[in-house]
Protein backbone atom coordinates (compact mmCIF):
# COMPACT_ATOMS: atom_id res chain seq x y z
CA UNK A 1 19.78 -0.76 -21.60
CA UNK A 2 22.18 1.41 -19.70
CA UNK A 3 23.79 0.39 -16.13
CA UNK A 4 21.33 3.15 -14.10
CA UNK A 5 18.40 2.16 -15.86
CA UNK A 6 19.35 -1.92 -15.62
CA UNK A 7 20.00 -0.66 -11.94
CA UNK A 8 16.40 0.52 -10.97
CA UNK A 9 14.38 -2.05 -12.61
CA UNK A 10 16.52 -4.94 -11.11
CA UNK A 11 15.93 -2.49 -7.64
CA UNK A 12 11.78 -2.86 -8.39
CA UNK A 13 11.94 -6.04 -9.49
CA UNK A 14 13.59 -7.57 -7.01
CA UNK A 15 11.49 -5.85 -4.20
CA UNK A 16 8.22 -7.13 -6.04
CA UNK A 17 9.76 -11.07 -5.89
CA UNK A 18 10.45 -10.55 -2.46
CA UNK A 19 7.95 -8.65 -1.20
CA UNK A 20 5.27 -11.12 -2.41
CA UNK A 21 7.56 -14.19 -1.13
CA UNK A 22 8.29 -13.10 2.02
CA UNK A 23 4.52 -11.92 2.83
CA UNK A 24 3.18 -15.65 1.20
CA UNK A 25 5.47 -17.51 4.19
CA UNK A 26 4.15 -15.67 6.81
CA UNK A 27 0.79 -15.81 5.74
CA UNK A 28 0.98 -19.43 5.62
CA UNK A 29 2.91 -19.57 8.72
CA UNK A 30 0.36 -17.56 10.65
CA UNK A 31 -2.56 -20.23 9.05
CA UNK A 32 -0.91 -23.04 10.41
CA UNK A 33 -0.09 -21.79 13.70
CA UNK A 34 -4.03 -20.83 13.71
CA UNK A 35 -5.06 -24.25 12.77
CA UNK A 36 -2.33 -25.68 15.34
CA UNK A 37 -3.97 -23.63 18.32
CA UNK A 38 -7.70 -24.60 17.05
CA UNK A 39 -7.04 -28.51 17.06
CA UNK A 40 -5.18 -27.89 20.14
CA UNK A 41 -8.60 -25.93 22.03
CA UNK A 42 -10.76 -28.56 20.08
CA UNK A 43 -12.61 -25.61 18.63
CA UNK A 44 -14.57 -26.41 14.92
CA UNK A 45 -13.57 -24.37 12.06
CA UNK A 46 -17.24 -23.93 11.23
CA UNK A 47 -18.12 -22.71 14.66
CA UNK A 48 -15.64 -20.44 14.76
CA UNK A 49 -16.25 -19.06 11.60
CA UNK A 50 -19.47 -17.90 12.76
CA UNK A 51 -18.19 -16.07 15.12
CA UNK A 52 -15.32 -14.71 12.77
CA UNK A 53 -18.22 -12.87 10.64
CA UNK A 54 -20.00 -11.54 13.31
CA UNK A 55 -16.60 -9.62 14.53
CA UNK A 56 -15.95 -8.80 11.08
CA UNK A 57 -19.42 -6.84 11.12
CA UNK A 58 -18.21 -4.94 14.39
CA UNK A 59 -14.63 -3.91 12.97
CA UNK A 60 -17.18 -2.61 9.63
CA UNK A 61 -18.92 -0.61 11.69
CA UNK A 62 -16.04 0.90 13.89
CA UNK A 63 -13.86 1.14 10.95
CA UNK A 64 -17.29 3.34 9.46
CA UNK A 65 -17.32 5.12 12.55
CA UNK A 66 -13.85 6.23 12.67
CA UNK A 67 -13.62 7.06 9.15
CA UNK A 68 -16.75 9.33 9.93
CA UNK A 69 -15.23 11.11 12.84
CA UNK A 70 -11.86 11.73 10.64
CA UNK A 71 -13.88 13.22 8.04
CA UNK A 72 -15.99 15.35 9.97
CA UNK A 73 -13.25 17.12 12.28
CA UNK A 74 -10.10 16.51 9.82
CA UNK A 75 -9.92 20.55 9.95
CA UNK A 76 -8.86 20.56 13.36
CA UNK A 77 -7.20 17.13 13.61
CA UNK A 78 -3.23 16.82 14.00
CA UNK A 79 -1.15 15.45 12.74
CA UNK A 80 -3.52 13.87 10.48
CA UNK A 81 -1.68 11.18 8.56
CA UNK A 82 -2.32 10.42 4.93
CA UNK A 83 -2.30 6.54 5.74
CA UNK A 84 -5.07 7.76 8.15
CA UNK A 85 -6.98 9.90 6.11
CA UNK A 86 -6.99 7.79 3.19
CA UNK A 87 -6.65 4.58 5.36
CA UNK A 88 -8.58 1.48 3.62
CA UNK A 89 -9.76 -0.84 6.49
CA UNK A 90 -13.48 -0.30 5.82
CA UNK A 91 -12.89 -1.52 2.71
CA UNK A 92 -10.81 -4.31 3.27
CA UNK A 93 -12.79 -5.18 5.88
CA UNK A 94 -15.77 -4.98 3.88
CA UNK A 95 -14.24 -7.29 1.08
CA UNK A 96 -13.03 -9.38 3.59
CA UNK A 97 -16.26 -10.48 5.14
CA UNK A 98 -17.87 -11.07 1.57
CA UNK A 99 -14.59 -13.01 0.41
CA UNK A 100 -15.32 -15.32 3.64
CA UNK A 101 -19.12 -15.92 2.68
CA UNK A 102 -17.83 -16.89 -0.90
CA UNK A 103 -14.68 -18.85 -0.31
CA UNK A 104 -15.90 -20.82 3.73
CA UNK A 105 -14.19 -24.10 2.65
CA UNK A 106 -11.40 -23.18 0.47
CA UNK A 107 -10.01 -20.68 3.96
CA UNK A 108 -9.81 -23.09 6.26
CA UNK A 109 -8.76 -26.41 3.29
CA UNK A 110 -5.30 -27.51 2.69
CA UNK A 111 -5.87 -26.54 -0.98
CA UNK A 112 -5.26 -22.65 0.56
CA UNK A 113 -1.54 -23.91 1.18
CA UNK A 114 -0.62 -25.30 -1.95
CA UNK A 115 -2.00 -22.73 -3.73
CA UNK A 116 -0.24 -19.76 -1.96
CA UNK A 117 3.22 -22.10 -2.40
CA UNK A 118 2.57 -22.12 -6.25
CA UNK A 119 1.73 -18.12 -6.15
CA UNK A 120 4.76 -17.31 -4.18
CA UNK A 121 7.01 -19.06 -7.19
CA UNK A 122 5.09 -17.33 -9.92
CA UNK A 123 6.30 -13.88 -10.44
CA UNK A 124 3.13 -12.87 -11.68
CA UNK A 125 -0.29 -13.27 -10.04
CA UNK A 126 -1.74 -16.49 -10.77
CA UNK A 127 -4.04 -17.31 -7.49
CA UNK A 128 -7.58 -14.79 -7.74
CA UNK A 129 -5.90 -13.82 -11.04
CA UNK A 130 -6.85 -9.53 -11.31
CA UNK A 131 -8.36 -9.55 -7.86
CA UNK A 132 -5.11 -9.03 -5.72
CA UNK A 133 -6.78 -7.85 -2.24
CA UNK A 134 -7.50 -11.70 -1.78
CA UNK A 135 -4.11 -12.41 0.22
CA UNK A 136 -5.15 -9.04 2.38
CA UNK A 137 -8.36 -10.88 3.28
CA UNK A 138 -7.28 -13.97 4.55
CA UNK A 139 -4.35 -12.20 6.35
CA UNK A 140 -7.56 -10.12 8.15
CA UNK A 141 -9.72 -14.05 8.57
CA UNK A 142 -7.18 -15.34 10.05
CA UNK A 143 -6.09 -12.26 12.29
CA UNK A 144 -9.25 -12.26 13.68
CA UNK A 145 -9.75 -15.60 14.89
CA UNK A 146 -6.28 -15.49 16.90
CA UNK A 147 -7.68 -11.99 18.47
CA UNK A 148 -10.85 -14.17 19.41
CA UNK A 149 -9.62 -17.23 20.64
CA UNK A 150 -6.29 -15.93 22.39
CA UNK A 151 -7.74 -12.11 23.41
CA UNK A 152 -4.82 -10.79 25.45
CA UNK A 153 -2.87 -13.11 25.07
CA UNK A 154 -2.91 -12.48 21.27
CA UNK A 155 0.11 -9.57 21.28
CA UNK A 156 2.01 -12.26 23.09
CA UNK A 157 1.93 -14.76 20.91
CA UNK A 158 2.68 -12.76 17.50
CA UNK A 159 5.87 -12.03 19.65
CA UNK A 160 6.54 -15.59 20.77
CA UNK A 161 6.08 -16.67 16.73
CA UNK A 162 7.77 -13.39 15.00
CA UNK A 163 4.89 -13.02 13.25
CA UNK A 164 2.88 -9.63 12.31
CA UNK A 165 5.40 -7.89 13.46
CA UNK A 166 4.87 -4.04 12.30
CA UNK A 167 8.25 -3.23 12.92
CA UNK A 168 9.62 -6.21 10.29
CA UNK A 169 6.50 -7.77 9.00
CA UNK A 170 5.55 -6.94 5.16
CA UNK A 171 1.77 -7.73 6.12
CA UNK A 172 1.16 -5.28 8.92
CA UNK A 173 2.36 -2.12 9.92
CA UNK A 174 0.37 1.08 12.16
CA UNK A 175 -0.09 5.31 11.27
CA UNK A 176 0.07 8.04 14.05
CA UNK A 177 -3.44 9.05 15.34
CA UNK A 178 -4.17 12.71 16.23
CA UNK A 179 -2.94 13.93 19.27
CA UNK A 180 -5.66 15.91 19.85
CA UNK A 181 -8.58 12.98 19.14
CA UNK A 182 -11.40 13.22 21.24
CA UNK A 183 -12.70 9.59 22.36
CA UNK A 184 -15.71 11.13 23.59
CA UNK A 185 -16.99 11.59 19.81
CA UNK A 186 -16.12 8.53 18.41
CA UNK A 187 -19.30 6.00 18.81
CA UNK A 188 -16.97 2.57 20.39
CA UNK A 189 -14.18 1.97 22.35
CA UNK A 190 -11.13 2.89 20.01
CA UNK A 191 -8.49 1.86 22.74
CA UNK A 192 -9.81 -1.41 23.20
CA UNK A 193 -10.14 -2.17 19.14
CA UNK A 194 -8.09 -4.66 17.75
CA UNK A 195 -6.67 -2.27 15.28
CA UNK A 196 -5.87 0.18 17.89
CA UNK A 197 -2.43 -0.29 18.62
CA UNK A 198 0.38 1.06 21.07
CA UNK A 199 3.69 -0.22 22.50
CA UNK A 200 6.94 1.97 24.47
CA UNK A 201 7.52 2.90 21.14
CA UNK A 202 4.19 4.82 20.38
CA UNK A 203 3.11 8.37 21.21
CA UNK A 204 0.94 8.83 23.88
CA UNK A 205 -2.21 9.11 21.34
CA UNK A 206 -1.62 5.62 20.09
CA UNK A 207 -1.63 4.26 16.46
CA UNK A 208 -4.44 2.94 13.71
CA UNK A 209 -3.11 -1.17 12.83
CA UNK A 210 -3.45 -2.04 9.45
CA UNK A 211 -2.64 -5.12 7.38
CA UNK A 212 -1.56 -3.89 4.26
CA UNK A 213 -0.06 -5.83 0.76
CA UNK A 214 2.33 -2.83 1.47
CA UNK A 215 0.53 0.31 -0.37
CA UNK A 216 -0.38 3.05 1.65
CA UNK A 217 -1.01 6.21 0.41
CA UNK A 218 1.52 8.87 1.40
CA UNK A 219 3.55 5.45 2.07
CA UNK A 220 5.58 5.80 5.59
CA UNK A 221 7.23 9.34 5.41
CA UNK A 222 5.11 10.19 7.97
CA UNK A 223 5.67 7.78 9.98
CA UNK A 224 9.08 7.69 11.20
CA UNK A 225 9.44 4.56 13.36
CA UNK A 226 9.20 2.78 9.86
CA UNK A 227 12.01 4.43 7.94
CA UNK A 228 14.65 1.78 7.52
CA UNK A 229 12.03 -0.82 7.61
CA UNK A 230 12.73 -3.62 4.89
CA UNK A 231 9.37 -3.87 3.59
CA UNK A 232 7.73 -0.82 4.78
CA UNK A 233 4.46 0.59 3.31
CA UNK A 234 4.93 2.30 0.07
CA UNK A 235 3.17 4.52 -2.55
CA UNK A 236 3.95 4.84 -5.84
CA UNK A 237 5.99 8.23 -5.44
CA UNK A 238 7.88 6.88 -1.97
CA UNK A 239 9.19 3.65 -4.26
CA UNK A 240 10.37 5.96 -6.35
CA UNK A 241 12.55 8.73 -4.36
CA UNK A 242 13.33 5.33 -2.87
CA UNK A 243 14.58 3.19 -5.72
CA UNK A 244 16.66 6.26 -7.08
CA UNK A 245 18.34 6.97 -4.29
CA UNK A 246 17.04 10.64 -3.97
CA UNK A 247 14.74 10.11 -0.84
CA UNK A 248 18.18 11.05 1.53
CA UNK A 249 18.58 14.22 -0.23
CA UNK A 250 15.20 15.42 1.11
CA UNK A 251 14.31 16.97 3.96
CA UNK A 252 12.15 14.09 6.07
CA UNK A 253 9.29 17.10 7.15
CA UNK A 254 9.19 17.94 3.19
CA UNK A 255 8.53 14.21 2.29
CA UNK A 256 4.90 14.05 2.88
CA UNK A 257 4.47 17.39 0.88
CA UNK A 258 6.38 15.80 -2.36
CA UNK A 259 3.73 14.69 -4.75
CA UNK A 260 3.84 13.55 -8.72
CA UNK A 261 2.80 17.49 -9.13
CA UNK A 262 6.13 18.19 -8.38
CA UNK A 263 7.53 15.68 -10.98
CA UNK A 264 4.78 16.96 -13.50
CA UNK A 265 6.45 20.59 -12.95
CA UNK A 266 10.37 19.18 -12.78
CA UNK A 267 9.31 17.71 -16.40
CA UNK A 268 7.90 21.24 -17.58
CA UNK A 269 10.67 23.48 -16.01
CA UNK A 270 13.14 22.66 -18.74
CA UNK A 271 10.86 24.43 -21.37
CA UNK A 272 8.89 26.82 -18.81
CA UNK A 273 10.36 28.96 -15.92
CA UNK A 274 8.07 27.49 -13.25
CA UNK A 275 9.92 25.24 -11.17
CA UNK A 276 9.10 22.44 -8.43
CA UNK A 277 11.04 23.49 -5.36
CA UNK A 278 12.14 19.88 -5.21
CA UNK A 279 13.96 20.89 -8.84
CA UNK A 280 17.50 20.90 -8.06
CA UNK A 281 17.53 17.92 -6.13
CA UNK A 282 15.88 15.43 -9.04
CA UNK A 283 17.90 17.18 -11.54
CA UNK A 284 20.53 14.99 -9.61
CA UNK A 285 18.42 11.25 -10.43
CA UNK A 286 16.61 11.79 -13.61
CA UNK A 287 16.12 13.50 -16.41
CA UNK A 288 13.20 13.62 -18.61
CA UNK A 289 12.73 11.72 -21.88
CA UNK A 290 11.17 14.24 -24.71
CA UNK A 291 10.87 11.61 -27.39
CA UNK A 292 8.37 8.82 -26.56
CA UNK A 293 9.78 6.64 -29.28
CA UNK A 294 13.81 6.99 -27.07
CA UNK A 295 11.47 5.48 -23.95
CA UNK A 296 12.96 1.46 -22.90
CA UNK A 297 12.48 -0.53 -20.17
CA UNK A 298 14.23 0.44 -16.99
CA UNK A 299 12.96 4.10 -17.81
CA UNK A 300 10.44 5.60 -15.23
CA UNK A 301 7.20 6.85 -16.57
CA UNK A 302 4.66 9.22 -14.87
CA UNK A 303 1.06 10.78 -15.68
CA UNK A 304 -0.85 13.22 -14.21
CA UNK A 305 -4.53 13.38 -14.80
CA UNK A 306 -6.32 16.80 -15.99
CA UNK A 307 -9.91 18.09 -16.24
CA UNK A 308 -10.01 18.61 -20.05
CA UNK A 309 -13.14 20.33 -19.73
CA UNK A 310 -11.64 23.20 -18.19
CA UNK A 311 -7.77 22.39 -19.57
CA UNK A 312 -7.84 20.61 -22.83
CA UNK A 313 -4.44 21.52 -23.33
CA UNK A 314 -2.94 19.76 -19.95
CA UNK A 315 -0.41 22.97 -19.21
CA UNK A 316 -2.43 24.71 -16.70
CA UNK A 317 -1.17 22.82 -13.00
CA UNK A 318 -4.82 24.29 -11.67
CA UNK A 319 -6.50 21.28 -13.41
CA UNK A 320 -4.09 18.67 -12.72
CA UNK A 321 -5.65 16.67 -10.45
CA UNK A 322 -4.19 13.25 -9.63
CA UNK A 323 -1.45 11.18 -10.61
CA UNK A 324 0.72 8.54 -10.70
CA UNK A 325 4.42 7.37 -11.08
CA UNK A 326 6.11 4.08 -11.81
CA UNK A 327 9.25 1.40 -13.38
CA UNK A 328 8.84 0.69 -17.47
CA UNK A 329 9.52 -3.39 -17.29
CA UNK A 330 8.55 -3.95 -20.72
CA UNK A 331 7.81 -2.05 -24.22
CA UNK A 332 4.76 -3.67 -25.96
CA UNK A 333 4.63 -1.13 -28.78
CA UNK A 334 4.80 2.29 -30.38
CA UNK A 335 1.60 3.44 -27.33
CA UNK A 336 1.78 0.91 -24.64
CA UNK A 337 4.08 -0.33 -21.94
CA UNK A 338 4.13 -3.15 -19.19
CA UNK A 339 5.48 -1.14 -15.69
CA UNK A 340 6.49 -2.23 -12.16
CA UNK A 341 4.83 0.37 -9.78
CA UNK A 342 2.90 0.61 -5.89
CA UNK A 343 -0.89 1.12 -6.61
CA UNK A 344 -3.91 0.31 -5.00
CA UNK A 345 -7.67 -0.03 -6.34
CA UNK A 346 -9.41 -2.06 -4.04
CA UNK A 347 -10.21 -4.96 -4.96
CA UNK A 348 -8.74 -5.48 -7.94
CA UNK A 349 -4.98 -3.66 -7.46
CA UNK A 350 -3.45 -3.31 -3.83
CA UNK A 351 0.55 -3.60 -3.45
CA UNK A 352 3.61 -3.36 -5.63
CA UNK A 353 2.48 -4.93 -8.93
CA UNK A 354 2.72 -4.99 -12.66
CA UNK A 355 0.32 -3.47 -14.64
CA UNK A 356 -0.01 -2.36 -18.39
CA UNK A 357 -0.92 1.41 -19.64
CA UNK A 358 -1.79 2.19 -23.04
CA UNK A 359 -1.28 6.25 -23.76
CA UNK A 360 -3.78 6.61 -26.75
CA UNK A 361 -6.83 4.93 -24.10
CA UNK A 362 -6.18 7.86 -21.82
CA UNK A 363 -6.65 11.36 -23.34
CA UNK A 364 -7.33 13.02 -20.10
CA UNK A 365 -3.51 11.91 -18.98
CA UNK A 366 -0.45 13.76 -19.39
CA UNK A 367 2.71 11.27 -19.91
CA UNK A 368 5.72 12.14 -18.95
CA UNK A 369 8.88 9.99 -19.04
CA UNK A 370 12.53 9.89 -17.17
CA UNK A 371 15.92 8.31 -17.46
CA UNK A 372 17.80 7.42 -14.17
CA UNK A 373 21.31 9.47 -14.15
């Protein structure tokens, strides 16, 4: 393995370790400062439990509501974020309450604390083993009985404790609303929501809160306030530009347009004349890999996803639909490779993560592979 390629896998590596470590201490940091204040109020976990899945049912239903109203006017809506558009709170939300019903004891024993200190040693996921929007849940539990027990004091006290910070914090972080939202459409009181958020920093529209395992989609590029943020939220493409260095080369209103289309058509360009306008800027990071059999760890892979009904073939960019980008951390064999990448596939993938991909399983994806320069 080469220096470059060494170079970006220690780079992904690395953030994975201390991503997941760093968001484990403040989760249980932000448990046993809730526990501290409940004791202190002489408030029962069970009762307030109770009242922790009744709110949960009112965030479902707002979070429904306000993914209705984007929806419906997203035509006229701007800027409408891609973190916005394709936010995840209903789900989470969602998963959250039913994770609570399941798991009543185990989120308020100290079991929860020992286990999350043996998870944050294990570089792999160990605790809820292929279910990794558990740690999102109890972040949202436990966030929601400090907003009912401390109200407005709640913003506060996160302050007071350094913790959910969005400017710092790897749990939480906010996306622009519309400028142009109209309140008067949306069916509850967005400015008085819990995940409605706004400090000297915001525009005057305000921002959507979201606790996050630190995969949005579109990641933070349009959201500016978040740029050199340590642990900011990521997609797979954003790590990427990130981890090679070629993010500074772009221009920051072109960012949000970049998409693993444009790596799918920097891969073809060398044998087509069709080229991504982004071209002459990765042609500076990577180049691609022809030979699947030259592909090692520290090499980036990507994919792209056709319609093979109408594109069996995989050459005509009409029918590429979707895709996705990533870090090789391991070679398993002549087809299949372990990888490092930001994903999200609620509830069993959500954050930076390893995963495996097998390219005989997958006919209707187009592989493509690059070495770092």
């Amino acid at each position: 393995m080469d220096i470059a390629n060494k170079s970006i896998l220690d780079v992904a590596r690395r953030e994975l370790i201390n991503r997941k470590s760093t968001s484990i201490d403040e989760v249980k940091q932000i448990i046993i400062l809730t526990k501290g204040i409940l004791k202190n109020l002489n408030i029962n976990y069970y009762d307030i439990f109770n009242d922790v899945l009744a709110d949960l049912n009112y965030d479902i239903h707002c979070s429904l509501q306000l993914n209705e109203y984007i929806f419906n006017f997203s035509s006229e809506l701007t800027p409408l974020t891609y973190p916005l558009k394709y936010n995840k709170n209903f789900e989470l939300l969602s998963g959250t309450l039913e994770f609570c019903k399941n798991y009543t004891y185990y989120l308020f024993s100290d079991q929860l604390i020992d286990d999350l200190n043996n998870e944050k040693i294990s570089i792999n996921r160990i605790l809820f083993k292929g279910f990794d929007s558990y740690l999102n849940y109890i972040k949202i539990f436990y966030f929601t009985i400090l907003h009912l027990v401390l109200k407005d004091k709640l913003k506060g006290f996160l302050y007071k404790n350094n913790i959910l910070n969005i400017t710092s914090s790897s749990n939480i972080q906010t996306t622009l609303l519309p400028k142009n939202l109209d309140h008067n459409k949306i069916k509850f009181k967005l400015k008085t929501w819990k995940y409605f958020y706004q400090d000297k920093f915001s525009q005057a529209q305000g921002e959507l809160l979201y606790l996050t395992n630190g995969y949005a989609f579109g990641g933070s590029n349009e959201d500016t306030r978040y740029t050199s943020k340590k642990f900011r939220a990521e997609d797979c493409l954003t790590s990427i530009l990130k981890w090679t260095d070629a993010e500074k080369d772009i221009n920051p209103n072109k960012l949000a347009e970049f998409s693993t289309l444009d790596i799918e058509k920097f891969y073809d360009s060398y044998n087509s004349q069709e080229k991504s306008e982004f071209h002459d800027i990765l042609s500076n990071y990577i180049t691609p890999i022809c030979n699947f059999d030259d592909v090692k760890a520290g090499d980036i892979f990507a994919y792209r996803e056709y319609d093979l009904q109408n594109d069996p073939t995989k050459i005509n960019y009409k029918y590429s639909l979707c895709g996705h980008i990533g870090v090789i951390s391991k070679m398993i064999d002549n087809y299949s490779f372990e990888n490092i990448s930001y994903s999200r596939k609620i509830p069993e993938i959500e954050g930076l993560v390893f995963s495996l991909e097998n390219t005989k399983t997958h006919p209707h994806k187009k592989y493509m592979f690059f070495r770092t320069l």
